[in-house]
Each structure stands twice: as C-alpha cells, then as structure tokens.
Protein backbone atom coordinates (compact mmCIF):
# COMPACT_ATOMS: atom_id res chain seq x y z
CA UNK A 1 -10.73 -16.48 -11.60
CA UNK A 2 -12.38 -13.82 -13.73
CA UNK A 3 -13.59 -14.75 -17.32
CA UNK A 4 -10.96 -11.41 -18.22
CA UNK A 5 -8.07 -12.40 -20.28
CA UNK A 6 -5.57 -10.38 -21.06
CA UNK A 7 -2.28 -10.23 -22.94
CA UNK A 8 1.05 -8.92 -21.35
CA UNK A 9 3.46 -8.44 -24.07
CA UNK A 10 7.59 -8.18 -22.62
CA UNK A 11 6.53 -10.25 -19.60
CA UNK A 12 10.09 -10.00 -18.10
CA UNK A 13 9.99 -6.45 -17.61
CA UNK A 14 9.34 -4.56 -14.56
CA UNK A 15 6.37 -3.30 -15.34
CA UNK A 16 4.98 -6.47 -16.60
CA UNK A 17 6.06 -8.59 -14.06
CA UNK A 18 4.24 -6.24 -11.69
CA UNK A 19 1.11 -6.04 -13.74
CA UNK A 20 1.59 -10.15 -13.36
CA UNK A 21 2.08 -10.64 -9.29
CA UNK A 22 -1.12 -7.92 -9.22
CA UNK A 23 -3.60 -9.83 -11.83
CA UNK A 24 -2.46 -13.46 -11.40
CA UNK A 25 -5.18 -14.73 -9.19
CA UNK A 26 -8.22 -12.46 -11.43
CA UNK A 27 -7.73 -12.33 -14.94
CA UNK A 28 -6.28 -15.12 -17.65
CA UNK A 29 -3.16 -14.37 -18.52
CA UNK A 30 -1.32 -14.59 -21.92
CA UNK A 31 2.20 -13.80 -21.11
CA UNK A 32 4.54 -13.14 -24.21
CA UNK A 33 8.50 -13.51 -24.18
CA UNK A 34 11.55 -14.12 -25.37
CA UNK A 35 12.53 -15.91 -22.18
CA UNK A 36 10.41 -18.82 -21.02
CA UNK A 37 12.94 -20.14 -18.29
CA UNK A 38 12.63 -16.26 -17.04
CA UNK A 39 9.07 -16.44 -16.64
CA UNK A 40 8.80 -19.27 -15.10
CA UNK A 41 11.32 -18.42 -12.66
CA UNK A 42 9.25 -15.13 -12.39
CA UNK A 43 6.16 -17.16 -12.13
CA UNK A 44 8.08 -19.59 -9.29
CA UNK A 45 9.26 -16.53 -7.07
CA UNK A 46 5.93 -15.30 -5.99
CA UNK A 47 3.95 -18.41 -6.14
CA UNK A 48 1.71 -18.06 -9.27
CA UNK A 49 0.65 -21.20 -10.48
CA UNK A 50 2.07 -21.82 -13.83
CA UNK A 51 -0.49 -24.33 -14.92
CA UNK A 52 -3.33 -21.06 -15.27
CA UNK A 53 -0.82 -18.81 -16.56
CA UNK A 54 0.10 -19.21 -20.14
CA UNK A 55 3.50 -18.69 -21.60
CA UNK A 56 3.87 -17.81 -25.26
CA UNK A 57 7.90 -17.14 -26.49
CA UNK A 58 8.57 -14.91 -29.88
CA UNK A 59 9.89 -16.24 -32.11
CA UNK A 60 10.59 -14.21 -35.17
CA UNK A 61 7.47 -12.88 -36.08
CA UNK A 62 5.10 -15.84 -34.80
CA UNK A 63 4.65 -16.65 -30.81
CA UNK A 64 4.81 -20.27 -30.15
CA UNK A 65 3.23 -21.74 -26.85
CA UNK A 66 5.43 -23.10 -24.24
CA UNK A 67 4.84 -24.62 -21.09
CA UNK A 68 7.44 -23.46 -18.63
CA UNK A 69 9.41 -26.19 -16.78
C-alpha cells in the first residue's frame, strides 16, 4: 500500500465508487458518507478489504468514524 491517502467525499456515487475499486489496493482511503451500510456493501461487492479502508458518515456538519459491519 502506498503512504498516499486520500479523501473521497460522496463515496456512494458512481464516480466515487469507481475512483474506490481503482485506488483500493494503492492509496489510504478516507471514504465519506451518509450511508455506511452502502459502503460497506460497496466495499463487500468487489472484495476491498474493509479493515484498510476507512469509513467516515456525515453527520450534520461533523463526520463521525464508523466501522462498517
């Protein structure tokens, strides 16, 4: 994995969940939504380990870290 991190803000969008399957296994990701069962679902379907890939949900104006199930 690549010391890279990056942010992907409206990680259950098309384009983000593309940017996602492409950078999984090379960058640290910071995934923000308002869905964590989506993501991990996301996450599930194409076999990205969920333990690298963190999941933050909005929440008003403040993201709070979740881990997805």
């Amino acid at each position: 994995m690549s010391g890279q991190k990056v942010a992907l803000l409206g990680a259950t969008s098309h384009v983000a969940k593309n940017l996602v399957a492409g950078m999984a296994s090379t960058h640290q990701l910071s995934l923000f939504a308002r869905s964590t069962e989506k993501v991990a679902a996301f996450l599930s379907s194409q076999g990205i380990n969920e333990g690298t890939t963190e999941v933050l949900v909005l929440e008003g104006d403040k993201p709070t870290r979740k881990v997805p199930p």
